[in-house]
N, C-alpha and C. Protein backbone atom coordinates (compact mmCIF):
# COMPACT_ATOMS: atom_id res chain seq x y z
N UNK A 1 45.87 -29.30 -62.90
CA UNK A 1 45.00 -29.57 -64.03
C UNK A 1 44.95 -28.36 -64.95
N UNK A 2 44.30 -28.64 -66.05
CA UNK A 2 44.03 -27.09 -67.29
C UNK A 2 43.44 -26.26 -66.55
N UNK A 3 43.97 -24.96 -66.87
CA UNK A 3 42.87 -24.31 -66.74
C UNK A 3 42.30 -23.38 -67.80
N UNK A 4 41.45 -23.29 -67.89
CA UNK A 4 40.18 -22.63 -69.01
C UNK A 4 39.43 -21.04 -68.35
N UNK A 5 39.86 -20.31 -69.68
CA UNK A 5 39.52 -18.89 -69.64
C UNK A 5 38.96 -18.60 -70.36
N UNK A 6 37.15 -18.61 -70.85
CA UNK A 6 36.29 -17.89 -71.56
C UNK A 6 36.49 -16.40 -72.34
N UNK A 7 36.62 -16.31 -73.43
CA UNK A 7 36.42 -14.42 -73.94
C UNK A 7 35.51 -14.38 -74.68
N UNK A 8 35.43 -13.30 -75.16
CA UNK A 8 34.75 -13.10 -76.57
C UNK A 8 33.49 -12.40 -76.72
N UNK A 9 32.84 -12.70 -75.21
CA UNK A 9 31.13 -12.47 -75.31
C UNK A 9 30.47 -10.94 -75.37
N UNK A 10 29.86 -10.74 -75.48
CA UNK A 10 29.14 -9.26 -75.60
C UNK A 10 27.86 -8.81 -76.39
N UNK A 11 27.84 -7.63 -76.21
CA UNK A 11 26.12 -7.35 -76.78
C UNK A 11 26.14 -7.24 -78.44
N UNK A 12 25.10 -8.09 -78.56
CA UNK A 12 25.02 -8.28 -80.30
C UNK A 12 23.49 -7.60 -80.61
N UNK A 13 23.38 -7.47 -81.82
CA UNK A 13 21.77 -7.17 -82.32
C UNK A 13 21.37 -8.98 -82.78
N UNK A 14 20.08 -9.46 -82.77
CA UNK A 14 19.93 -10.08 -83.89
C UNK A 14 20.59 -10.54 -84.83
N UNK A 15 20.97 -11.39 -85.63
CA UNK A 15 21.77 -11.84 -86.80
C UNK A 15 23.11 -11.58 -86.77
N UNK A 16 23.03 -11.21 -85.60
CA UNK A 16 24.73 -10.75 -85.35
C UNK A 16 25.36 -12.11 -85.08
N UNK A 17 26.72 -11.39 -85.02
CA UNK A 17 28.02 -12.58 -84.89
C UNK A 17 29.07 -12.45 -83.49
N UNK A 18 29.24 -13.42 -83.27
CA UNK A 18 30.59 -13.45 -82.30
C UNK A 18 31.29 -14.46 -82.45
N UNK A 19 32.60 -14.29 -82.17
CA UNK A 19 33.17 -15.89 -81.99
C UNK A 19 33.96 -15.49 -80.15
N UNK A 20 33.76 -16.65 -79.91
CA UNK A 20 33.82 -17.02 -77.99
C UNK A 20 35.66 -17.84 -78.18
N UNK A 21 36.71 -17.45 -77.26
CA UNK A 21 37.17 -18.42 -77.00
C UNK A 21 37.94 -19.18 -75.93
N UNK A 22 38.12 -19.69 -76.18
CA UNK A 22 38.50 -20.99 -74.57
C UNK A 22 40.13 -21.38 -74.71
N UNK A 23 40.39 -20.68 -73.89
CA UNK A 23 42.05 -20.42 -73.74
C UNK A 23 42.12 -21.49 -72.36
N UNK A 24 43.64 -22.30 -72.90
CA UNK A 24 43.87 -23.31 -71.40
C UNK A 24 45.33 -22.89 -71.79
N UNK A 25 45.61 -23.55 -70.56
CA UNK A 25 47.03 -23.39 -69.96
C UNK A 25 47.95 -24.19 -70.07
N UNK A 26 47.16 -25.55 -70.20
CA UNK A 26 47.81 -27.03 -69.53
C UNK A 26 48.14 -27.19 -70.96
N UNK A 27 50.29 -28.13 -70.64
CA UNK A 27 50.58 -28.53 -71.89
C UNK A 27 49.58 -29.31 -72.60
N UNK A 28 48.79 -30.01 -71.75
CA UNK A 28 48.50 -31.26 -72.32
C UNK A 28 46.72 -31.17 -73.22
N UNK A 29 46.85 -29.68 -73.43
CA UNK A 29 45.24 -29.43 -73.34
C UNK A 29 45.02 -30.14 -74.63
N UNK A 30 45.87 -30.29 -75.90
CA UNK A 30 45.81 -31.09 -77.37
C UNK A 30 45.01 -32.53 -76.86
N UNK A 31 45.18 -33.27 -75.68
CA UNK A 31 45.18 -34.30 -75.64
C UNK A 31 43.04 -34.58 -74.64
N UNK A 32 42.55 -33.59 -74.91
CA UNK A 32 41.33 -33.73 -74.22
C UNK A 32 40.11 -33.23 -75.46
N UNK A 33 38.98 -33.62 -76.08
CA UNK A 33 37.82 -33.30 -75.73
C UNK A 33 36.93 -31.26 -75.33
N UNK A 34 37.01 -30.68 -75.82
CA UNK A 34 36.43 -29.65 -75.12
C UNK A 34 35.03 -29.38 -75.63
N UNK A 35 34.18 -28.87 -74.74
CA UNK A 35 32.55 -28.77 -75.02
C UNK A 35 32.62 -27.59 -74.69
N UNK A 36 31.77 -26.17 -75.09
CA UNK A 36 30.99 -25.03 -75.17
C UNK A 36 29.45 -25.55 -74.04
N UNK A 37 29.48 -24.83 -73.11
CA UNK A 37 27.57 -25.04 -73.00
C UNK A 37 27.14 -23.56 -72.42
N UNK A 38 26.01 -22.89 -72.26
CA UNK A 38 25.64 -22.24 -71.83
C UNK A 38 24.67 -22.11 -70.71
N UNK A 39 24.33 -21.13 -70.54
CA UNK A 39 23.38 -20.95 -68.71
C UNK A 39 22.40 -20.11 -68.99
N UNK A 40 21.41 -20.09 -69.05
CA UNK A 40 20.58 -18.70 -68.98
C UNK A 40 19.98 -18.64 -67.78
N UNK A 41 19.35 -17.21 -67.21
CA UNK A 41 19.30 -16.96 -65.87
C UNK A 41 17.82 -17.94 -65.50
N UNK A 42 18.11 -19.09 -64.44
CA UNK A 42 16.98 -19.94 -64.10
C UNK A 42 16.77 -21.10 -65.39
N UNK A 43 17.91 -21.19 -66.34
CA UNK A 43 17.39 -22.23 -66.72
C UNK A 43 18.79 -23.06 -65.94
N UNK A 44 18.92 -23.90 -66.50
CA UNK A 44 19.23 -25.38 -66.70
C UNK A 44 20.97 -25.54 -67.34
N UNK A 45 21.91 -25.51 -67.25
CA UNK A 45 23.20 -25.68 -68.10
C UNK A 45 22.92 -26.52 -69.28
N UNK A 46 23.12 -25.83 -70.25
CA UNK A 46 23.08 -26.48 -71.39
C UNK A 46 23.77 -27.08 -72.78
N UNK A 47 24.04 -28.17 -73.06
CA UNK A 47 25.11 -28.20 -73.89
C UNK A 47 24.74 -27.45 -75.14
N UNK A 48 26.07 -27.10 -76.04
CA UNK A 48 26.49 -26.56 -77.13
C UNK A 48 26.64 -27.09 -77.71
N UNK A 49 28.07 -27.85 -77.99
CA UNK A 49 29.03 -27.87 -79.11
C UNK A 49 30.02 -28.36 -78.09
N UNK A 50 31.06 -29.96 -79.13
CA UNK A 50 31.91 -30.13 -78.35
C UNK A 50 32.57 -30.16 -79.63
N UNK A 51 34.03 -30.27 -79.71
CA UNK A 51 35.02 -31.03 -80.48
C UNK A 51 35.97 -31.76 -79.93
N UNK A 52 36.81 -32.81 -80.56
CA UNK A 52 37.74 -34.00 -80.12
C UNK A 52 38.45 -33.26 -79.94
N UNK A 53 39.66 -33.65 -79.58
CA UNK A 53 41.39 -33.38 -79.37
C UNK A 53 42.12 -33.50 -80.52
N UNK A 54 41.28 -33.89 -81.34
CA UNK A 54 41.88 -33.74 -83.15
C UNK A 54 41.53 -32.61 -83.59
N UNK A 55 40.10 -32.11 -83.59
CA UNK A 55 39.71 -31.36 -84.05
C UNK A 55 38.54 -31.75 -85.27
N UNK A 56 39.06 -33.33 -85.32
CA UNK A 56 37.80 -33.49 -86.12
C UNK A 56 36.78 -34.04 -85.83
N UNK A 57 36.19 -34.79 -85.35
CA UNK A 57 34.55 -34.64 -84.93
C UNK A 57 34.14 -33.42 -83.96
N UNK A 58 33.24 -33.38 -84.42
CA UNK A 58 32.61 -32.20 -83.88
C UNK A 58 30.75 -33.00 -83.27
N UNK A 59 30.42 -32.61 -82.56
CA UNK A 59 28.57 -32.32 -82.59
C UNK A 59 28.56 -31.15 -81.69
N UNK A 60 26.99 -30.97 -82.44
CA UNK A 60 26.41 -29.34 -81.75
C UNK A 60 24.91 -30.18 -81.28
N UNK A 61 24.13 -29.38 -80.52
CA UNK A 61 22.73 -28.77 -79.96
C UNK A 61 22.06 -28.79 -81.27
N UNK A 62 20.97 -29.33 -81.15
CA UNK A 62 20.37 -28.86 -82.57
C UNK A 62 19.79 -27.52 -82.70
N UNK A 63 19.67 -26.83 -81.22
CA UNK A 63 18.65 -25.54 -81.37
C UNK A 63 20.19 -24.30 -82.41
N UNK A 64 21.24 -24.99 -82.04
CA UNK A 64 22.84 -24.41 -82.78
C UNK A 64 23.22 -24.54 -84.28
N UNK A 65 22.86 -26.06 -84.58
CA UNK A 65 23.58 -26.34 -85.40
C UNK A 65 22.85 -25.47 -86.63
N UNK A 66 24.33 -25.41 -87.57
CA UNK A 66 24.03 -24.64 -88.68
C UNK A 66 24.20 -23.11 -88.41
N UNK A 67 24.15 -22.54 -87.62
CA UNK A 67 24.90 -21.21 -87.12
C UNK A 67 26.06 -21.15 -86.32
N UNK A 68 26.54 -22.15 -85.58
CA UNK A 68 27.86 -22.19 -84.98
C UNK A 68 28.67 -22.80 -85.24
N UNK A 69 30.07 -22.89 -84.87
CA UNK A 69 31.45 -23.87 -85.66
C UNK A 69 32.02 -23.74 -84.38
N UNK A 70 32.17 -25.12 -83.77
CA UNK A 70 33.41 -25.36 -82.51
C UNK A 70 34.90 -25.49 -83.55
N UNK A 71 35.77 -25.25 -83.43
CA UNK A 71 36.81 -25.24 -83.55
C UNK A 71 37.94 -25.11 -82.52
N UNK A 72 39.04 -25.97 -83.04
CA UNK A 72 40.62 -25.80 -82.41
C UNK A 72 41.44 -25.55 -83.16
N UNK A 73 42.53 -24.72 -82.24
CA UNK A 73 43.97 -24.87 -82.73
C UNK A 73 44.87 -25.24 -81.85
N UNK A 74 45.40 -26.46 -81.10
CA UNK A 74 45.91 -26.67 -80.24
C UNK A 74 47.29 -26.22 -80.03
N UNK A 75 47.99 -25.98 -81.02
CA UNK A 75 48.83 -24.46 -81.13
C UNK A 75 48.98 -23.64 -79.94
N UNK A 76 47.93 -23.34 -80.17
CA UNK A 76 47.68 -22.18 -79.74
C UNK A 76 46.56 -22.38 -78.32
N UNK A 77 46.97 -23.32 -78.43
CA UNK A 77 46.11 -24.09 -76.45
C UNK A 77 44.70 -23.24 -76.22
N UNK A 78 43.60 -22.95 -78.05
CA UNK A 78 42.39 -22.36 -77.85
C UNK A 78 40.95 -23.34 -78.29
N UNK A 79 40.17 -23.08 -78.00
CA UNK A 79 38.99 -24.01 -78.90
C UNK A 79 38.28 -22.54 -78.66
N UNK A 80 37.53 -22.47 -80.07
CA UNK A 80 36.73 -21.28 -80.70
C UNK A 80 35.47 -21.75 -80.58
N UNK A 81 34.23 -20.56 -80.73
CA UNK A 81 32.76 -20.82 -80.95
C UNK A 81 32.42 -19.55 -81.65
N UNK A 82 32.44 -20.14 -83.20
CA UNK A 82 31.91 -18.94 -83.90
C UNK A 82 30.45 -19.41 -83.77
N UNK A 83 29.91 -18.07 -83.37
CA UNK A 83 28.61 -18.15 -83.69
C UNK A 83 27.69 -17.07 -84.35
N UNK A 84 27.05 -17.66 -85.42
CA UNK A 84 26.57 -16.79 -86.68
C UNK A 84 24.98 -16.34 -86.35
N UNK A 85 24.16 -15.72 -86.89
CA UNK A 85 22.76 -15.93 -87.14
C UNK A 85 22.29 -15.52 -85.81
N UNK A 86 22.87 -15.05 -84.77
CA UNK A 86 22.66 -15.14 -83.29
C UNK A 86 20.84 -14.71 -83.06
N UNK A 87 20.43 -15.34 -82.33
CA UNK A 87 19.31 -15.00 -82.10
C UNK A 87 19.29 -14.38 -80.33
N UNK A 88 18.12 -13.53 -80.06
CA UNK A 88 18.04 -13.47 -78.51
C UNK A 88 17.70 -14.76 -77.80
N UNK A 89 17.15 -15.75 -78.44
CA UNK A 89 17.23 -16.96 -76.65
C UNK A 89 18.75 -17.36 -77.05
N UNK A 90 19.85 -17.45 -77.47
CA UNK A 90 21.23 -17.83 -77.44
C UNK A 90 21.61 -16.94 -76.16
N UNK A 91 20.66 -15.63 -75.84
CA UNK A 91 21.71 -15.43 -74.36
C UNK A 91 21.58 -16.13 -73.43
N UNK A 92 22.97 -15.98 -72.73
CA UNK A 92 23.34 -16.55 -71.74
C UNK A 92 24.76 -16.41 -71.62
N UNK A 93 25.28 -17.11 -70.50
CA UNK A 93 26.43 -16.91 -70.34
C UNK A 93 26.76 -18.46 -71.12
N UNK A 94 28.08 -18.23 -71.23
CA UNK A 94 28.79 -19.06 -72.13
C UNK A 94 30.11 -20.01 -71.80
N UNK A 95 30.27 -20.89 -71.35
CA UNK A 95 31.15 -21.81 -70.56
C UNK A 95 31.99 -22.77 -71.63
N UNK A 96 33.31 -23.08 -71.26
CA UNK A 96 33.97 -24.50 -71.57
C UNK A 96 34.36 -25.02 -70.77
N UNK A 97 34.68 -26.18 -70.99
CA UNK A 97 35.07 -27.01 -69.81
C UNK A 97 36.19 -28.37 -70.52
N UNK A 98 36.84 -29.41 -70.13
CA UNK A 98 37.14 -30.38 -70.48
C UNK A 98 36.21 -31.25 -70.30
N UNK A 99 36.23 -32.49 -71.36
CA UNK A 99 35.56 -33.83 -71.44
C UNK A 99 36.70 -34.76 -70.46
N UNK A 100 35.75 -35.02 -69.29
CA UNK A 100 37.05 -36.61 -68.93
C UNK A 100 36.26 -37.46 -69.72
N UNK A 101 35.06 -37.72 -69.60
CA UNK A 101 34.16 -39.21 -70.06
C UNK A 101 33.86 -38.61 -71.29
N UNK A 102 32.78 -39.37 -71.62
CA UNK A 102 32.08 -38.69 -73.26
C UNK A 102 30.57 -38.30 -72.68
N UNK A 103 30.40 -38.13 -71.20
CA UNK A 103 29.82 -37.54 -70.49
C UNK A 103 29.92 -36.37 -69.05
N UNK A 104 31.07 -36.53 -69.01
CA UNK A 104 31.11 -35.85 -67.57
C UNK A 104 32.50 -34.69 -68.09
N UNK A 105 32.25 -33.76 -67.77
CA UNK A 105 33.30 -32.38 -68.10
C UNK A 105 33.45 -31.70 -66.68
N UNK A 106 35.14 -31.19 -66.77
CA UNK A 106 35.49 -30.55 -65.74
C UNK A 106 36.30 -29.51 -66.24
N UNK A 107 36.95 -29.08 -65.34
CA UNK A 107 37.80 -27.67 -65.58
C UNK A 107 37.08 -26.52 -66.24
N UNK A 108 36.01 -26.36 -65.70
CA UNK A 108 34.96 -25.14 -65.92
C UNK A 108 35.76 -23.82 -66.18
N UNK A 109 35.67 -23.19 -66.79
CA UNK A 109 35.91 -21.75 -66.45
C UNK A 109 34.93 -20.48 -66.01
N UNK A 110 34.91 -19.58 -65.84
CA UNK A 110 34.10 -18.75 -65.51
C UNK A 110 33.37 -18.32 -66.05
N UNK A 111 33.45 -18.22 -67.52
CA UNK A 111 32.35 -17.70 -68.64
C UNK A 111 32.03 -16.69 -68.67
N UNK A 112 31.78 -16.47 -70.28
CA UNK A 112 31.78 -14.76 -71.00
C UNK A 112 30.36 -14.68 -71.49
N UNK A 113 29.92 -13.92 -71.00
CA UNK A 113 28.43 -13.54 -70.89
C UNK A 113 28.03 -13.07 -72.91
N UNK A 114 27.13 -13.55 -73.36
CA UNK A 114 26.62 -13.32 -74.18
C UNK A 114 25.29 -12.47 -74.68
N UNK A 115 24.92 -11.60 -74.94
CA UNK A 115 23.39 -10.93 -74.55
C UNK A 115 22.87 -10.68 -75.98
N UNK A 116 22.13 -11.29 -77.00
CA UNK A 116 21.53 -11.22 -78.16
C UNK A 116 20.29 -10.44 -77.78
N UNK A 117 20.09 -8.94 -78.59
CA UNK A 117 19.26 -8.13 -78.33
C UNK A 117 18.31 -8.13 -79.74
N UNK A 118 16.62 -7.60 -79.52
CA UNK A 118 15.71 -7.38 -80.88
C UNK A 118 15.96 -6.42 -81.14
C-alpha cells in the first residue's frame, strides 16, 4: 500500500505560517483522496482539510477555513497544507492519511508536530 511521510512542522509565533507536506510513495497515490487531521495532547483526532485525487474539491474544518489551502501535485506524489494566520490552539501534531470511503482513511503516517506559540 502508499506510504505517507509528514514534514514541514515546527515552532511558529502567532500569525505565523507553515506549509506541512505529505509525501507517498505509491504509483498510484494520483488515484486516492488525501485528508490533513491533527491531535492535540488528550484531545480527540481531528479533521482538517481533505482534497480529491484531482485536486479539485477541496473541504476544510471550519475552526481552518480561510487560513489554510490543502493542495496537490501528483507529480510529484505530495499533498500540501499551507497554513496561514496560525494561531496557538492549531498545535498539535499534524497527520495525513488516504481516503478509502468518504469516511474512513488509512495509510497514516507518523506526523510533524506543529507548536503555535503567544
Amino acid at each position: 500500500q502508499v506510504q505517507l511521510v509528514e514534514s514541514g512542522g515546527g515552532l511558529v509565533q502567532a500569525g505565523g505560517s507553515l506549509r506541512l507536506s505529505c509525501a507517498a510513495s505509491g504509483r498510484t497515490f494520483s488515484s486516492y483522496a488525501i485528508g490533513w487531521f491533527r491531535q492535540a495532547p488528550g484531545k480527540e483526532r481531528e479533521f482538517v482539510a481533505v482534497v480529491s485525487w484531482t485536486g479539485t474539491n477541496t473541504r476544510y474544518a471550519d475552526s481552518v477555513k480561510g487560513r489554510f489551502t490543502i493542495s496537490r501535485d501528483n507529480a510529484r506524489n505530495t499533498v500540501y497544507l499551507q497554513m496561514n494566520s496560525l494561531k496557538p490552539e492549531d498545535t498539535a501534531v499534524y497527520y495525513c492519511a488516504r481516503a478509502v470511503t468518504s469516511t474512513q482513511y488509512d495509510n497514516w503516517g507518523q506526523g510533524t508536530q506543529v507548536t503555535v506559540s503567544s
